[in-house]
C-alpha atoms as a PDB file:
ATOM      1  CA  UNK A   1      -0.396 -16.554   0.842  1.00  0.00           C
ATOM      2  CA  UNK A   2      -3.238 -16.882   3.161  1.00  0.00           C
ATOM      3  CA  UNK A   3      -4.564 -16.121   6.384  1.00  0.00           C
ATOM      4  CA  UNK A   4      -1.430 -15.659   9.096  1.00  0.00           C
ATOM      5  CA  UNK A   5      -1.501 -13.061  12.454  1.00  0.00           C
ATOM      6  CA  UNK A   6       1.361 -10.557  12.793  1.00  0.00           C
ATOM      7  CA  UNK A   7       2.056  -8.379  15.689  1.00  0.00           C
ATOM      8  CA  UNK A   8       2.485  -5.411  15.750  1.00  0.00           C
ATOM      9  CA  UNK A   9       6.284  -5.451  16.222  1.00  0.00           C
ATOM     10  CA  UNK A  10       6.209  -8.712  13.360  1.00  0.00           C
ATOM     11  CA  UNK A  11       4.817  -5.836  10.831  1.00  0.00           C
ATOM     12  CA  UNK A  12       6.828  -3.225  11.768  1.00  0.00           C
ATOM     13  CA  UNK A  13       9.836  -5.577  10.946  1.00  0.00           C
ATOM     14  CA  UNK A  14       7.737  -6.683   7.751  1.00  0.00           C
ATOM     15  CA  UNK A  15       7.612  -2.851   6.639  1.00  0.00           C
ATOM     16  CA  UNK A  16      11.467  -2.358   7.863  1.00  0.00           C
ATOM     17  CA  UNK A  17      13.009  -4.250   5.621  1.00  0.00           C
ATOM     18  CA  UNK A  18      11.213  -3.418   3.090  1.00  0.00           C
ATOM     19  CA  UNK A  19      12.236   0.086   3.156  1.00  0.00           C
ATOM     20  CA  UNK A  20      15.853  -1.341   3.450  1.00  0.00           C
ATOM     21  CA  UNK A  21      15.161  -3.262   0.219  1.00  0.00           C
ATOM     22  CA  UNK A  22      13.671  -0.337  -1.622  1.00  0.00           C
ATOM     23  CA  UNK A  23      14.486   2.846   0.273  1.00  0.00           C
ATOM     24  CA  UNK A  24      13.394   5.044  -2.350  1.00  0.00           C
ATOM     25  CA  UNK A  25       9.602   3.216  -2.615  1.00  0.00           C
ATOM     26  CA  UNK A  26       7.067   5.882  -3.008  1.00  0.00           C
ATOM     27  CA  UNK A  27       3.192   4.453  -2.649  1.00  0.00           C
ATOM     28  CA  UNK A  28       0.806   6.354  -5.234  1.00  0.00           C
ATOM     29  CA  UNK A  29      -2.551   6.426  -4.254  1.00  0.00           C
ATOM     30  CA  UNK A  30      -5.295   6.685  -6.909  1.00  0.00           C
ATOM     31  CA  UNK A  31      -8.406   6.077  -4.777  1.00  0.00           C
ATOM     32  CA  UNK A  32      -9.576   5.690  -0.875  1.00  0.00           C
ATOM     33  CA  UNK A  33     -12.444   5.093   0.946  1.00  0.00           C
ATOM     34  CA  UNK A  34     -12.779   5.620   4.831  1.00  0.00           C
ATOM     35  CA  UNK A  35     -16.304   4.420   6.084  1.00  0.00           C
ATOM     36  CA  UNK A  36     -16.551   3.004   9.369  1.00  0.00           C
ATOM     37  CA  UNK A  37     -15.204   0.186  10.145  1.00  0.00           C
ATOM     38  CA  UNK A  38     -14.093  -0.213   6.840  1.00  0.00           C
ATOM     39  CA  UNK A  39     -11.267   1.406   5.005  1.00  0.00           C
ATOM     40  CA  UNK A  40      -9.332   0.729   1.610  1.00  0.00           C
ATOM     41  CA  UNK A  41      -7.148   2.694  -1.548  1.00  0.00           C
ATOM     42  CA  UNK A  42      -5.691   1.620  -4.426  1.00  0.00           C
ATOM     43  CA  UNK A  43      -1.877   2.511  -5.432  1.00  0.00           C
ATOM     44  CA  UNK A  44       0.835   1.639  -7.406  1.00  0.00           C
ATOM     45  CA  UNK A  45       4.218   1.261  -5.921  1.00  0.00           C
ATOM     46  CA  UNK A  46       7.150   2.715  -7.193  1.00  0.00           C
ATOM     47  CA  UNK A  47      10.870   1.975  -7.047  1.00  0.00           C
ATOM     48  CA  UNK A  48      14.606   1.356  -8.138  1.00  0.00           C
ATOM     49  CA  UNK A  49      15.793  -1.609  -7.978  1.00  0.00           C
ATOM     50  CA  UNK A  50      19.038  -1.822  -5.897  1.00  0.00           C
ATOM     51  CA  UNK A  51      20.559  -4.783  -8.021  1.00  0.00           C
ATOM     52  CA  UNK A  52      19.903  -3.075 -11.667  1.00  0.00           C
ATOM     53  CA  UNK A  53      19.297   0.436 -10.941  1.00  0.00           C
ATOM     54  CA  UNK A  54      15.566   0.156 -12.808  1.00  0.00           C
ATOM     55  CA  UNK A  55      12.712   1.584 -11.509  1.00  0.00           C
ATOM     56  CA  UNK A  56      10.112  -0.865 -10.798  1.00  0.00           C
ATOM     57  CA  UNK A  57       6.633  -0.609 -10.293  1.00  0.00           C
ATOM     58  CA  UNK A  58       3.835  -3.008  -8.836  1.00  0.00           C
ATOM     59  CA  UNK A  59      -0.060  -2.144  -8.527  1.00  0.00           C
ATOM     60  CA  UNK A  60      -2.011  -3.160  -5.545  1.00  0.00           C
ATOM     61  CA  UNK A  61      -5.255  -2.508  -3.698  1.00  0.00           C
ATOM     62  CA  UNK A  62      -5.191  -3.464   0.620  1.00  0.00           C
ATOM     63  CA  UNK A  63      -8.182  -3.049   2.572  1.00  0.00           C
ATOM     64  CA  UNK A  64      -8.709  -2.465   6.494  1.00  0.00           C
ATOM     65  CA  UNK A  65     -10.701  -3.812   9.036  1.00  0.00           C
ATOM     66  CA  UNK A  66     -11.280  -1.982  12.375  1.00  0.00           C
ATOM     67  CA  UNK A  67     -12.509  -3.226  15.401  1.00  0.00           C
ATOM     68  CA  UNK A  68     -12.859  -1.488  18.899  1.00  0.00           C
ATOM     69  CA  UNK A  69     -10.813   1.135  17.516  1.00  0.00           C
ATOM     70  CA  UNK A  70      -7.672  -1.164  16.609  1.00  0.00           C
ATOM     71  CA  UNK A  71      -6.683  -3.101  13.064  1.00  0.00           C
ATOM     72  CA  UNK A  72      -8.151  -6.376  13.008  1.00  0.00           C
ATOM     73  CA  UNK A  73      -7.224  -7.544   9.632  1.00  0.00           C
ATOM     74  CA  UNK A  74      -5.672  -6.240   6.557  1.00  0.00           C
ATOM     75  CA  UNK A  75      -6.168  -7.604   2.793  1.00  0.00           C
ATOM     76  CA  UNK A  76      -3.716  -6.877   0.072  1.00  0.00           C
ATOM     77  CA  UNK A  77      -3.884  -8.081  -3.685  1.00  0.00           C
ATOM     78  CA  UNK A  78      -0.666  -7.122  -5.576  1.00  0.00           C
ATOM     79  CA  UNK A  79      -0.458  -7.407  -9.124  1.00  0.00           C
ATOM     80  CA  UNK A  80       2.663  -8.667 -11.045  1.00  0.00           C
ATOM     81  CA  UNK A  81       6.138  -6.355 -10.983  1.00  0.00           C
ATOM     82  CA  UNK A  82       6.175  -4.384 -13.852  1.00  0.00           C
ATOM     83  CA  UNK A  83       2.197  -3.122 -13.176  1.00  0.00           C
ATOM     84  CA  UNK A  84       0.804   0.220 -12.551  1.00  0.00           C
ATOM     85  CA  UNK A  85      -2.473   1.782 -12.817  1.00  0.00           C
ATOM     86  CA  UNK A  86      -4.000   3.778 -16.166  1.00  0.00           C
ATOM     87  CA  UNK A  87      -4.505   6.759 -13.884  1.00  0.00           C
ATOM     88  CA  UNK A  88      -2.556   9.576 -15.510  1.00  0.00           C
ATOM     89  CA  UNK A  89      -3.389  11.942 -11.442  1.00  0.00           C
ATOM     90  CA  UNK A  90      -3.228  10.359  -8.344  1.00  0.00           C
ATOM     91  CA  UNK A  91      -4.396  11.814  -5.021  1.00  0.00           C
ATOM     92  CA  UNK A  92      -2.663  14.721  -3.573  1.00  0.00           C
ATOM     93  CA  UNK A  93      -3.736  13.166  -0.211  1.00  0.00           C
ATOM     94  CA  UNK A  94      -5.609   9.973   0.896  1.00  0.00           C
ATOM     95  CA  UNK A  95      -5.338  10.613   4.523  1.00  0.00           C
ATOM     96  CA  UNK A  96      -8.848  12.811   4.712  1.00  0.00           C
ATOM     97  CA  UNK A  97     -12.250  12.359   2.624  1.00  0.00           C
ATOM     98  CA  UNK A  98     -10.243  15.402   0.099  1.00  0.00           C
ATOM     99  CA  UNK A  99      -9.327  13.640  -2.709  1.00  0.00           C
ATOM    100  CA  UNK A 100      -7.483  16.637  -4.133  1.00  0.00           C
ATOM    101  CA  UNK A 101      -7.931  15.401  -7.962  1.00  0.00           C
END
């Protein structure tokens, strides 16, 4: 809901329980950009809902900031559960400039 600093061991709690929460949460990337200093992609997340056994899905873009080599900051606008994307292909890989569409 703002700005806030996490460690590194803070996140890696953050991201924890979320996998415990939705341990079948796949991230679908439709778009990246890697340019400098600068890095972002687009995705929609996927999952089932432990309680109801749906699958869920919520779309989101996060963006990077480097600095000296390390994160410095990290943006991420989430739209409402129940979003996705229009994209009917998403990336075969968004860790390299290939976009593989």
């Amino acid at each position: 809901m703002g700005d806030r600093i996490v460690t590194r061991e803070d996140y890696a709690v953050e991201l924890s329980r979320l996998r415990q929460a939705r341990p079948d949460i796949r991230i679908i990337v439709y778009d990246h950009s890697f340019d400098g200093d600068r890095a972002w992609y687009r995705f929609t997340m996927r999952w089932t809902d432990l309680a109801s056994g749906e699958v869920r899905t919520r779309a989101g873009l996060q963006s990077y900031r480097i600095e000296a080599g390390r994160l410095a900051e990290t943006w991420v606008i989430l739209q409402p559960v129940g979003s996705a994307w229009a994209d009917r292909v998403a990336q075969a890989s968004w860790t390299s400039r290939v976009h593989g569409r």
